[in-house]
C-alpha atoms as a PDB file:
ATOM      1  CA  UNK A   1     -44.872  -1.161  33.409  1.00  0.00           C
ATOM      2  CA  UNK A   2     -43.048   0.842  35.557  1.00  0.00           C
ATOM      3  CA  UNK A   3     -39.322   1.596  34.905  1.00  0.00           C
ATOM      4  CA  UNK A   4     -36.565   2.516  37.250  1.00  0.00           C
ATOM      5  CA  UNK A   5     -33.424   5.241  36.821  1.00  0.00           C
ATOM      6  CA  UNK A   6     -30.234   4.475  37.855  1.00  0.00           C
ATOM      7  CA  UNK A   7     -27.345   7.389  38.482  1.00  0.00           C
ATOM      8  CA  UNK A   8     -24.364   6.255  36.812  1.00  0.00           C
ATOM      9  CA  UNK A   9     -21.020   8.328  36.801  1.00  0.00           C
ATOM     10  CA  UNK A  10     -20.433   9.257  33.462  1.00  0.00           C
ATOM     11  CA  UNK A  11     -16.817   8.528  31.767  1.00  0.00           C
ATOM     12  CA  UNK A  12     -13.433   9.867  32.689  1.00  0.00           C
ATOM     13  CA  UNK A  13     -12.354  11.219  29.483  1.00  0.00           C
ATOM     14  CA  UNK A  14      -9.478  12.772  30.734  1.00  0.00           C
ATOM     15  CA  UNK A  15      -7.520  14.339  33.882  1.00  0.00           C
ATOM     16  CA  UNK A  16      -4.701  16.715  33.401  1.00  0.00           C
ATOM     17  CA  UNK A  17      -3.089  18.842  36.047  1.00  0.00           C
ATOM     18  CA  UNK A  18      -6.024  17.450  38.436  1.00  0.00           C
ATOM     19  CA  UNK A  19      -8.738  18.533  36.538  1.00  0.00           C
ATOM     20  CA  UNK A  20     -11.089  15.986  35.147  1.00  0.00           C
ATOM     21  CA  UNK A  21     -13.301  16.019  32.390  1.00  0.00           C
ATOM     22  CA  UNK A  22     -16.182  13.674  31.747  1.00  0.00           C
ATOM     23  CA  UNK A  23     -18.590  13.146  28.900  1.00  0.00           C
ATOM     24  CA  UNK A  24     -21.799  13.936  28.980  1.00  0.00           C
ATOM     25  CA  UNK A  25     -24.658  12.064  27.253  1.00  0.00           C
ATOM     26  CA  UNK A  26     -27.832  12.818  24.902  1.00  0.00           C
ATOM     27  CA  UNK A  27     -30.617  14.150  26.996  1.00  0.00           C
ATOM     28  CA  UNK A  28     -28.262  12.663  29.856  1.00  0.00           C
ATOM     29  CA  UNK A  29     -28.803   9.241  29.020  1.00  0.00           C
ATOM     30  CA  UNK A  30     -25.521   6.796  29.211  1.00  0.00           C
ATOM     31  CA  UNK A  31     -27.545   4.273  26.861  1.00  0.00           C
ATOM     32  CA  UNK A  32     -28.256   6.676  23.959  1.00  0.00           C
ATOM     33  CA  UNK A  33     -24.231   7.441  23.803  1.00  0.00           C
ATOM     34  CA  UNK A  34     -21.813  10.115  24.987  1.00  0.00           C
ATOM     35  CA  UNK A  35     -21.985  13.644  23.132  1.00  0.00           C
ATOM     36  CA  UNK A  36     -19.380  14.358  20.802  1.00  0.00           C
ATOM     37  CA  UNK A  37     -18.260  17.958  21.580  1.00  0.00           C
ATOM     38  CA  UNK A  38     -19.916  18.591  25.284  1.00  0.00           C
ATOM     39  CA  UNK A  39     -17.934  17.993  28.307  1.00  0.00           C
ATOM     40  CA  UNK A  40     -18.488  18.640  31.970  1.00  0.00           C
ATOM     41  CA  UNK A  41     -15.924  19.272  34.646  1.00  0.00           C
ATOM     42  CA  UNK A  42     -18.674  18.188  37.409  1.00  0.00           C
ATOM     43  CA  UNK A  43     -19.323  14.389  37.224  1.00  0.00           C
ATOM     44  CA  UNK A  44     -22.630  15.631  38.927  1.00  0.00           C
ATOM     45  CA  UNK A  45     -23.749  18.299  35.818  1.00  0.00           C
ATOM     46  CA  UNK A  46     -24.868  17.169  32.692  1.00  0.00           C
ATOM     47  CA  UNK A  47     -26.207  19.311  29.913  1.00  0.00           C
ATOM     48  CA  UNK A  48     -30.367  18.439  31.014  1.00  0.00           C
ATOM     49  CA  UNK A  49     -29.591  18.383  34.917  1.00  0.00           C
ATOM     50  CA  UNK A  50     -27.177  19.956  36.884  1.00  0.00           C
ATOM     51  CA  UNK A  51     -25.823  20.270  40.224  1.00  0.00           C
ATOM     52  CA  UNK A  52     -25.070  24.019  40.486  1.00  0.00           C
ATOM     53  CA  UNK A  53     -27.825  26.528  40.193  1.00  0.00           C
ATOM     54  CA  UNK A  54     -26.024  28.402  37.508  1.00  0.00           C
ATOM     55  CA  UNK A  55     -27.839  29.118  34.219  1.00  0.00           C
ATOM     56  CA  UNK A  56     -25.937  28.098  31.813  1.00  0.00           C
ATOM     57  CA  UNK A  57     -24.113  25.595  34.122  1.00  0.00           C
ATOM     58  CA  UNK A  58     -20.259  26.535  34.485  1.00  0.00           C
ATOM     59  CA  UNK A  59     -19.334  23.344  34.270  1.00  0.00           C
ATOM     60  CA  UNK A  60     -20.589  21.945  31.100  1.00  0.00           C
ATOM     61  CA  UNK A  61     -18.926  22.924  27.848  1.00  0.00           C
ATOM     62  CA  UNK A  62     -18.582  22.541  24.103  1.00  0.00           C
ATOM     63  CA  UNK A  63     -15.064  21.728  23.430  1.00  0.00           C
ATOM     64  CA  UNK A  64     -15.322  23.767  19.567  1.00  0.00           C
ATOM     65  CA  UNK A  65     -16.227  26.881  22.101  1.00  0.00           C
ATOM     66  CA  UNK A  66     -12.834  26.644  23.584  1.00  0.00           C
ATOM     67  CA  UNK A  67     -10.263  29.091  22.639  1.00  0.00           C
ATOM     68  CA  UNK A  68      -7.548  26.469  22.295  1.00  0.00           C
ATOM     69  CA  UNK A  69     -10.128  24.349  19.831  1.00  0.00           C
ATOM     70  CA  UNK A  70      -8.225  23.492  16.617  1.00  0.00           C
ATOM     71  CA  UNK A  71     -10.217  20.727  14.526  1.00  0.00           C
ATOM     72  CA  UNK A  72      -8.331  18.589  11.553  1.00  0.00           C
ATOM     73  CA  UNK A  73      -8.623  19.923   8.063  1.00  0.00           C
ATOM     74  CA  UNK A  74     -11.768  17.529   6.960  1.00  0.00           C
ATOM     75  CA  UNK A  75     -11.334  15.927   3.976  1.00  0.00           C
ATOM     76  CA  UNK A  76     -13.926  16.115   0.746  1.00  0.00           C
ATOM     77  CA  UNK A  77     -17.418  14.822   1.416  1.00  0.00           C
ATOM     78  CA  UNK A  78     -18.126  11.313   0.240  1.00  0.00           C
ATOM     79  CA  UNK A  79     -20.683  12.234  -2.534  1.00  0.00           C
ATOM     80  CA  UNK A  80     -20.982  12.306  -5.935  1.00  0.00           C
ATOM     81  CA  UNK A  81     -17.516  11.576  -7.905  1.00  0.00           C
ATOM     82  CA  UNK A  82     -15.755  12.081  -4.556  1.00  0.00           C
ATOM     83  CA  UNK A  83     -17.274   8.610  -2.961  1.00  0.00           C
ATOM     84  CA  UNK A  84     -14.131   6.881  -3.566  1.00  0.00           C
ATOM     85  CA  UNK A  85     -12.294   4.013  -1.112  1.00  0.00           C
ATOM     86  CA  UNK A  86     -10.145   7.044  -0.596  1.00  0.00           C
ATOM     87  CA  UNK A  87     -12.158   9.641   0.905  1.00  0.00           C
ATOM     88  CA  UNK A  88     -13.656   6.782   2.829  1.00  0.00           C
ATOM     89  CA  UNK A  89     -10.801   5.906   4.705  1.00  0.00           C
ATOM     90  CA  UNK A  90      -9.383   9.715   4.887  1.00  0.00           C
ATOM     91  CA  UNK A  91     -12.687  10.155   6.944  1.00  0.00           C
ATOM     92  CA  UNK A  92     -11.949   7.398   9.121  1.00  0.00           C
ATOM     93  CA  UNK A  93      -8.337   8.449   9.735  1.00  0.00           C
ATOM     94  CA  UNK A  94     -10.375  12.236  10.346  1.00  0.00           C
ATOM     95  CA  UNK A  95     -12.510  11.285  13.236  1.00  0.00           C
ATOM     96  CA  UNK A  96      -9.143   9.298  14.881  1.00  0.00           C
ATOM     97  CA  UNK A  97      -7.578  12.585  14.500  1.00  0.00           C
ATOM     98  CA  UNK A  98     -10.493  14.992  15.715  1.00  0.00           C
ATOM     99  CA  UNK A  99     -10.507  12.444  18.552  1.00  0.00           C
ATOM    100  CA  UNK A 100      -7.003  13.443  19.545  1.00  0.00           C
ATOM    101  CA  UNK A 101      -7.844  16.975  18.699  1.00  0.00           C
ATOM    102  CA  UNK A 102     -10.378  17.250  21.319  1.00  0.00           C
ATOM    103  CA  UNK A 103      -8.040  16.180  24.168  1.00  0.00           C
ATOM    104  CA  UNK A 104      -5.647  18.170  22.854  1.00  0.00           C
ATOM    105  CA  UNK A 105      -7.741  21.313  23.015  1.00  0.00           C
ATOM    106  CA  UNK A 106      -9.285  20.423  26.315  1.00  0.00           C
ATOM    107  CA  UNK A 107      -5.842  20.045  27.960  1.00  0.00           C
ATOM    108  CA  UNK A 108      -4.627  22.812  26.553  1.00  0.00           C
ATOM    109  CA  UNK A 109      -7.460  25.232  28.266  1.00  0.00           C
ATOM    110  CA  UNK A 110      -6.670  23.409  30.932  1.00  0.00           C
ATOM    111  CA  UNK A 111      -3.085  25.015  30.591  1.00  0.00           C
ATOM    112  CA  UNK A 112      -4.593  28.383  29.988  1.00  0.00           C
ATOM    113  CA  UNK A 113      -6.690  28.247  33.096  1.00  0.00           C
ATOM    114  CA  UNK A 114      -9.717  28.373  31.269  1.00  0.00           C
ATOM    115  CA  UNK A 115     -11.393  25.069  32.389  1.00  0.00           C
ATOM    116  CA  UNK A 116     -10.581  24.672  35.981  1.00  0.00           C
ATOM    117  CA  UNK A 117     -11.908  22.287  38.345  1.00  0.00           C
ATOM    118  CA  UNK A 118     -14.262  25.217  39.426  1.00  0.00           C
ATOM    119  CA  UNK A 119     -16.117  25.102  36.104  1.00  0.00           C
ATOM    120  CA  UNK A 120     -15.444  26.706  32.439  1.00  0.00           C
ATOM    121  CA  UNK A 121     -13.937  30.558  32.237  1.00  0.00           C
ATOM    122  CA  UNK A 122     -16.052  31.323  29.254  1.00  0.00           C
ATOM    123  CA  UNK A 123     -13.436  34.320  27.144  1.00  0.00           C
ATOM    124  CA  UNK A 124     -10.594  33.526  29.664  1.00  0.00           C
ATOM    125  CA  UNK A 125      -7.625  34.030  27.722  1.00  0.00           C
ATOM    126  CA  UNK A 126      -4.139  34.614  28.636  1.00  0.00           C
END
């Protein structure tokens, strides 16, 4: 049968100081779920296609490559003797708080001028 693709704007995860950040998507595919750590500042790049001709793409990035990126302490694994109701729900409360962390870290290059709406500043500090 044949089938039929359909360009979709991914997400707005976030806009801050009038840059905006979207997710991008396994193999840039909305229907198998938005990437946890990759981001692109062109609605237009994804991490398979892009718009720009650049090699990497400047506008798709890994928020954990981002100088600002500060993840939450994880708690212990849930194996063995420490599979307890405990750790179960200190993982939960984690992933809220990674969550958080990644907007936090993304805003904050933002800040720094090293995401701008021109693409990522791979390095850039100031």
């Amino acid at each position: 049968m044949p089938t039929q693709t359909v360009w979709i704007d991914p997400e707005l995860l976030l806009e801050h100081q009038g840059v905006r950040v979207f997710h991008t998507y396994k193999e840039d595919d909305y229907d198998q779920g938005a990437k946890p750590y990759s981001f692109t500042l062109n609605p237009q790049c994804g991490v398979a296609d892009s718009l720009c001709e650049d090699q990497p793409c400047r506008h798709v990035f890994d928020v954990q490559e981002l100088s600002t990126w500060r993840p939450p302490v994880k708690p212990p694994y849930c194996t063995g003797s420490h599979d307890t109701p405990e750790n179960r729900k200190a993982w939960e409360q984690y992933w809220e708080l990674e969550v958080a962390a990644i907007r936090v870290a993304i805003s904050a290059a933002i800040e720094r001028g090293e995401l701008t709406q021109s693409g990522w500043r791979q390095g850039h500090a100031t």
